[in-house]
N, C-alpha and C. Protein backbone atom coordinates (compact mmCIF):
# COMPACT_ATOMS: atom_id res chain seq x y z
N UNK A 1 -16.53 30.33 7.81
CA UNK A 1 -15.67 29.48 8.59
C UNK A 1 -14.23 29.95 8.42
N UNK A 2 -13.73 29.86 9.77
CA UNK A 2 -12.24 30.65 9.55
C UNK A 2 -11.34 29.08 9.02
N UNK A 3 -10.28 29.91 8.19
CA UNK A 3 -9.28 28.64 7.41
C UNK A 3 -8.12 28.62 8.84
N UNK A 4 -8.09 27.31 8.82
CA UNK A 4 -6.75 26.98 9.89
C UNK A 4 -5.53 26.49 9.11
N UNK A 5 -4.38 26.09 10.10
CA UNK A 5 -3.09 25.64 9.11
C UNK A 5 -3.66 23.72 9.02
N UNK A 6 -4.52 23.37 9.98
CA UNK A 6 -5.17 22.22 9.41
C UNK A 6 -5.91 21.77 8.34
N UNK A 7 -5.35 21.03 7.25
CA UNK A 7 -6.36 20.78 6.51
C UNK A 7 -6.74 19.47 6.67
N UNK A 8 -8.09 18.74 7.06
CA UNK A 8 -8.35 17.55 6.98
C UNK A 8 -8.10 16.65 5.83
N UNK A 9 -8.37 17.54 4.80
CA UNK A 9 -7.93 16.88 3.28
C UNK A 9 -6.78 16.31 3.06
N UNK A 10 -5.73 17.19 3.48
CA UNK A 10 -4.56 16.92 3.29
C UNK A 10 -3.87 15.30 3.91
N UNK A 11 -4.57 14.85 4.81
CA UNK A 11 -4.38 13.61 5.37
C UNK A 11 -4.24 12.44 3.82
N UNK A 12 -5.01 12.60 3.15
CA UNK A 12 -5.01 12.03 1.59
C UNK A 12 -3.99 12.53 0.52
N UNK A 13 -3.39 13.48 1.11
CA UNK A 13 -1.76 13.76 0.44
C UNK A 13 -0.22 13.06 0.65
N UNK A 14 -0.88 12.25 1.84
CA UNK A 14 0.43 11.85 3.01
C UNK A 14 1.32 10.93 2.07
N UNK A 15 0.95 10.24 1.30
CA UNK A 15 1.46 9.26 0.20
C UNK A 15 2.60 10.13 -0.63
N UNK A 16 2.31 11.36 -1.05
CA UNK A 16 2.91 12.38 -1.87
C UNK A 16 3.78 12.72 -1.70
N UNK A 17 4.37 12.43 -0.24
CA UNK A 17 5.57 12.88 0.21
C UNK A 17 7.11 12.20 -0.23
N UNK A 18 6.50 11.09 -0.96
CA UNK A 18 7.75 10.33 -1.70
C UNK A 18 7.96 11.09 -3.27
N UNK A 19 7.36 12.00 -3.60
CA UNK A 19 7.68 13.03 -4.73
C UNK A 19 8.67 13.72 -4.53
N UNK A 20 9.29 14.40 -3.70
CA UNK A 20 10.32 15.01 -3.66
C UNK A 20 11.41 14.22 -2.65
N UNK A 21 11.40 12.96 -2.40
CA UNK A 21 12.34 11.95 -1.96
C UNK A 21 11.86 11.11 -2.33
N UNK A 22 12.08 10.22 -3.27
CA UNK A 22 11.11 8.89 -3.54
C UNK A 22 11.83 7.91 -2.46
N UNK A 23 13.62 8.28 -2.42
CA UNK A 23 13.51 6.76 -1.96
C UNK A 23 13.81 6.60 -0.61
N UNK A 24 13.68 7.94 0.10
CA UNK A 24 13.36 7.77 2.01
C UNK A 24 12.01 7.76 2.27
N UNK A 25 11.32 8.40 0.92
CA UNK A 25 9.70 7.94 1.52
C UNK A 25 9.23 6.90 1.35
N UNK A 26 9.89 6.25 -0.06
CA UNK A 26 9.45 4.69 -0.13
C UNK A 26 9.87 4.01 1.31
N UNK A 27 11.02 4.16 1.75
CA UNK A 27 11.42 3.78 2.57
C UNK A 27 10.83 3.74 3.86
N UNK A 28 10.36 5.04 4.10
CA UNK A 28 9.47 5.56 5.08
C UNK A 28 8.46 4.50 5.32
N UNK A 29 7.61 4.30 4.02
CA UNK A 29 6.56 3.76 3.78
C UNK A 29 6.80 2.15 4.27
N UNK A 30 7.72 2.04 3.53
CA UNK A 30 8.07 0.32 3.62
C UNK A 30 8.02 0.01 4.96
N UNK A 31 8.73 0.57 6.03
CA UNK A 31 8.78 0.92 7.10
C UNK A 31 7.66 1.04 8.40
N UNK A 32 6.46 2.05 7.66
CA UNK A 32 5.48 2.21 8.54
C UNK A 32 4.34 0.81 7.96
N UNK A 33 4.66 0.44 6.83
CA UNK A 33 3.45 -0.72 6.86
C UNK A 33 3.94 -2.02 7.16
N UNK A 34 5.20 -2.22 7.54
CA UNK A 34 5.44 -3.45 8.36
C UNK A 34 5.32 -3.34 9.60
N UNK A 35 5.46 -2.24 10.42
CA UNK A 35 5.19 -2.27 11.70
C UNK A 35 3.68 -2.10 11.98
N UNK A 36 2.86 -2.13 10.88
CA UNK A 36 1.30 -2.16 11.02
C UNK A 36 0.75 -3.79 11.29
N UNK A 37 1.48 -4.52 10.69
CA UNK A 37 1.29 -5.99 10.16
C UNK A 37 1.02 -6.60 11.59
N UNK A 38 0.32 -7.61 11.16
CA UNK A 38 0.07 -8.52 12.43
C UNK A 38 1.24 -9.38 12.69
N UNK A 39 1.82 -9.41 13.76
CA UNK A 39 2.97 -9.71 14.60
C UNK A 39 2.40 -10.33 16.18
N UNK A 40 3.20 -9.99 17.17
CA UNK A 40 3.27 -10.56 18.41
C UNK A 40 1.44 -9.69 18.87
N UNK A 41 1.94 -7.99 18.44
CA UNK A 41 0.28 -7.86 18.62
C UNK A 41 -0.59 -7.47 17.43
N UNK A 42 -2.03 -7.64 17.56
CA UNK A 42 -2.65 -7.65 16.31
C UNK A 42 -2.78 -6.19 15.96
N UNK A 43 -3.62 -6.38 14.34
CA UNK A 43 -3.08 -4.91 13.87
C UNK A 43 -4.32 -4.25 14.64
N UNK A 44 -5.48 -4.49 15.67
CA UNK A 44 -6.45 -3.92 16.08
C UNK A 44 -5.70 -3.18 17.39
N UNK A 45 -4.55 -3.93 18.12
CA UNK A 45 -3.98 -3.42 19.17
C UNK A 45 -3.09 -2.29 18.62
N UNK A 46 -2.98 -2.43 17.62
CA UNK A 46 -1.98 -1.33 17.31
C UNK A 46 -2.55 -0.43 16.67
N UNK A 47 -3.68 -0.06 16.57
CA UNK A 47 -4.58 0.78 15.93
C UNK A 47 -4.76 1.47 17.34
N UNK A 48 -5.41 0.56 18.22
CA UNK A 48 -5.07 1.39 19.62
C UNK A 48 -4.15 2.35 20.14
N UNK A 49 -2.95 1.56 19.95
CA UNK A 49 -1.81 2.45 20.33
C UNK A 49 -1.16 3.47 19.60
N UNK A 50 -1.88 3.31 18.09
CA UNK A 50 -1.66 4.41 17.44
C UNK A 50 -2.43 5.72 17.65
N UNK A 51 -3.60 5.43 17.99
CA UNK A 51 -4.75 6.50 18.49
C UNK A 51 -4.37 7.48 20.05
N UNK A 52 -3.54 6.51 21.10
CA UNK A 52 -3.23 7.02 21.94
C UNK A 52 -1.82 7.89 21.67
N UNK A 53 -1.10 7.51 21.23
CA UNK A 53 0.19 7.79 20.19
C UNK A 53 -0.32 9.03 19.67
N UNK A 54 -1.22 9.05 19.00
CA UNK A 54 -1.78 10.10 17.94
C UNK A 54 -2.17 11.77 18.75
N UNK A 55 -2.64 11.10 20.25
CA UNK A 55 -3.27 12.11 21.01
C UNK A 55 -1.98 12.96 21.56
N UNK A 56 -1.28 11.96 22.24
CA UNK A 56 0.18 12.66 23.13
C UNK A 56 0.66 13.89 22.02
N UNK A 57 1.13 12.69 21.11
CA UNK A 57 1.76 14.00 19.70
C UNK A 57 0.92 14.53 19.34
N UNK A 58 -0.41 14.96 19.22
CA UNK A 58 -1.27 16.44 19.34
C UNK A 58 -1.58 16.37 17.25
N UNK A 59 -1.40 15.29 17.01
CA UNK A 59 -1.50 15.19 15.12
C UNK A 59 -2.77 15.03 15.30
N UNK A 60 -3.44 16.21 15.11
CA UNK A 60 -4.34 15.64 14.20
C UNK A 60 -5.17 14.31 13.29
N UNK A 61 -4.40 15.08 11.92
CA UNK A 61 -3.54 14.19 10.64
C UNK A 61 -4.11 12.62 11.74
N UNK A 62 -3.01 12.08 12.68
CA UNK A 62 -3.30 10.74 12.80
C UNK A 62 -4.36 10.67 13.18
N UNK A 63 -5.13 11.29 14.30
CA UNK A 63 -6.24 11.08 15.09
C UNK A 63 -7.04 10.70 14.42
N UNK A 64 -7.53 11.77 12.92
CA UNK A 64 -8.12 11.19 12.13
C UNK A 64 -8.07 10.01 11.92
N UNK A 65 -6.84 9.31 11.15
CA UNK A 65 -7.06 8.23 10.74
C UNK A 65 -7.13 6.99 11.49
N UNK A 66 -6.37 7.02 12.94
CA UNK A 66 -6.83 6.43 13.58
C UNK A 66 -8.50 6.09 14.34
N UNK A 67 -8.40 7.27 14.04
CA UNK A 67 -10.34 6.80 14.83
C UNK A 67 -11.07 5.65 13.93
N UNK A 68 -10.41 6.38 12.26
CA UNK A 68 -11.65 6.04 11.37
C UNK A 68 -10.79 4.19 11.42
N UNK A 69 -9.59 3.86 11.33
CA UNK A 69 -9.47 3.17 11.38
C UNK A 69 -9.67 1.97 12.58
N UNK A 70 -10.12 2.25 14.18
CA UNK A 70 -9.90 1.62 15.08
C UNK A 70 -11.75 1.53 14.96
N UNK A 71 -12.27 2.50 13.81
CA UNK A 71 -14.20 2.39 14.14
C UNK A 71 -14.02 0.95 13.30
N UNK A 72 -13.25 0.82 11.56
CA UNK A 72 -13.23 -0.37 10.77
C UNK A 72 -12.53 -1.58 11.33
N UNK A 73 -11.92 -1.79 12.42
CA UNK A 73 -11.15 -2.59 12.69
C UNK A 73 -12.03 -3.42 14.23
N UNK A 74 -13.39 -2.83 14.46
CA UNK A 74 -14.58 -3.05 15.74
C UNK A 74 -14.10 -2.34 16.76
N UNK A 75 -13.02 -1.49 17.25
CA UNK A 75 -13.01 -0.90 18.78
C UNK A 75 -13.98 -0.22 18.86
N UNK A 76 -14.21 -0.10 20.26
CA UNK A 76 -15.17 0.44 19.99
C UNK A 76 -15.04 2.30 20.90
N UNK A 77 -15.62 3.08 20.76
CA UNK A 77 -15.62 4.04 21.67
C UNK A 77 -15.07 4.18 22.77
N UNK A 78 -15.60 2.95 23.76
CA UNK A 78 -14.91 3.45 25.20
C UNK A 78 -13.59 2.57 25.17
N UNK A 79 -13.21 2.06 24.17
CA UNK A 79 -11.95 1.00 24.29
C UNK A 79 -11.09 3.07 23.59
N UNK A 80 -11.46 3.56 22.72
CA UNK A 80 -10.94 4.15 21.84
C UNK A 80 -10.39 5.58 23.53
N UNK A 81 -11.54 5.83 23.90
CA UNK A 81 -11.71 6.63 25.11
C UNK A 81 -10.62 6.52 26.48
N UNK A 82 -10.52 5.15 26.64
CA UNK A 82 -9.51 4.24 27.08
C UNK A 82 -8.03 4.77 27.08
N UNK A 83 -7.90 3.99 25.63
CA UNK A 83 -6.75 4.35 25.12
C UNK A 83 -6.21 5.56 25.53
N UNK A 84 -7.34 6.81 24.55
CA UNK A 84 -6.24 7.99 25.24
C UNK A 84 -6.34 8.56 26.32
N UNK A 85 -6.92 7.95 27.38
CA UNK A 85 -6.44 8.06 28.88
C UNK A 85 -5.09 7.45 29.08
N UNK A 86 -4.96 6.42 28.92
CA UNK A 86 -3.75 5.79 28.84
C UNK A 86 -2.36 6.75 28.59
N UNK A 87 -2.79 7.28 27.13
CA UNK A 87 -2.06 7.76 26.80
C UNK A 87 -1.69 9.13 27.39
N UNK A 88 -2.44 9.61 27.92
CA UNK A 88 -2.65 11.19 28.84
C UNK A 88 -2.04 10.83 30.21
N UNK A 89 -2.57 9.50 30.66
CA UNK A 89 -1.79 9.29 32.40
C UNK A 89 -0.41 9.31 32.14
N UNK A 90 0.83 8.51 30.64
CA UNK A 90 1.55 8.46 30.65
C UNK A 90 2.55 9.92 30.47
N UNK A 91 1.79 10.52 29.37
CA UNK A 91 2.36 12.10 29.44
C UNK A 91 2.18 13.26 30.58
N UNK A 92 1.24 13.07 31.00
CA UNK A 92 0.92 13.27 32.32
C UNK A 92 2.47 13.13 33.85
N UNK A 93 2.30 11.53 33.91
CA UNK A 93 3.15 11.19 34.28
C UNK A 93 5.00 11.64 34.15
N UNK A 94 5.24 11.47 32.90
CA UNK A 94 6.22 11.85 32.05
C UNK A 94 6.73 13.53 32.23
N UNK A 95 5.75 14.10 32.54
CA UNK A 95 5.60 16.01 32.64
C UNK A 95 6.21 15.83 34.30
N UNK A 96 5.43 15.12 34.90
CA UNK A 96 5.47 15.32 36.28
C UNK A 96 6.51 14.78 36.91
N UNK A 97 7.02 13.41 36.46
CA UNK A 97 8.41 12.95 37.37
C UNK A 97 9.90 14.29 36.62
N UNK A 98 9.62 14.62 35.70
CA UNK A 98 10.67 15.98 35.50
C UNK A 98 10.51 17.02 36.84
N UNK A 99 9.40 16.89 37.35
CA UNK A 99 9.65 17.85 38.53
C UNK A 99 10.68 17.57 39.00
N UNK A 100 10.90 16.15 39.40
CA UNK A 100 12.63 15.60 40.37
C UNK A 100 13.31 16.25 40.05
N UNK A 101 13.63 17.03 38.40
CA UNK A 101 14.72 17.28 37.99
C UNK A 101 14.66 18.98 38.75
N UNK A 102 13.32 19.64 38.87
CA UNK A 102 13.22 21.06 39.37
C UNK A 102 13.22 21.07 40.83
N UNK A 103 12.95 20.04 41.33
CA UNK A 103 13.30 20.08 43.08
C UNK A 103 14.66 19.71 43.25
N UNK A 104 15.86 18.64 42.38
CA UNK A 104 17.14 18.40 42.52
C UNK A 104 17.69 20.15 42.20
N UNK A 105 17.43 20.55 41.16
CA UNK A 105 17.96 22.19 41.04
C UNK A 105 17.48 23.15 41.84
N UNK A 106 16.69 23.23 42.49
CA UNK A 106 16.34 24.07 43.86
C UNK A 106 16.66 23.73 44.83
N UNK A 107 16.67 22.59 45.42
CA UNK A 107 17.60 22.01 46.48
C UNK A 107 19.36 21.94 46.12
N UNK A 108 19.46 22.01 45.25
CA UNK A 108 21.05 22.70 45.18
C UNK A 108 21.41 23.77 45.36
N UNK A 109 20.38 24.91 44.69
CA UNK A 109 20.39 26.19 44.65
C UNK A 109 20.18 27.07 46.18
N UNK A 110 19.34 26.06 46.64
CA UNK A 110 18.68 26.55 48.13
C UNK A 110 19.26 26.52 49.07
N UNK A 111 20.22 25.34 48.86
CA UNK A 111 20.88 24.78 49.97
C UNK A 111 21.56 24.90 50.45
């Protein structure tokens, strides 16, 4: 099996990163587990949106943990499937209204 710059393992290192900054990673930390907390939406919706989140930005690292976390939390597959459609129509989207910006500069250029 060829070695990649991915290591799945390494997802179980992510904590470690407050070793050589303790106190922006504590911080970090403090940070990413309050915005996990159940609030206006629950932490199952946001397991969602972390999974679609996870896909756009191309991590890995999260995908993992999102899956495994949105399988413990009951979503199920096609909710999970869902999601990163969601998340693909919006980047999708996002790629494509920048065209305006390549037809406003060719229609200047052209014109």
């Amino acid at each position: 099996m060829s070695k990649t710059y991915y290591e799945p393992s390494d997802l179980r290192k992510f904590g470690k990163i407050t070793e050589w900054s303790e106190e922006l990673g504590t911080k970090f930390f403090d940070y990413y587990n309050s915005v996990f907390e159940e609030g206006a939406l629950t932490s199952r919706e946001k397991s969602l949106i972390a999974l679609a989140v996870s896909h756009t930005e191309k991590c890995p690292y999260c995908i993992d943990a999102y899956s495994k976390d949105g399988l413990q939390r009951g979503i199920t597959k096609e909710e999970m499937m869902e999601a990163v459609h969601v998340g693909s129509a919006i980047k999708s989207g996002a790629v494509l209204v920048h065209g305006v910006q390549m037809m406003n500069k060719v229609n200047k250029l052209d014109g």
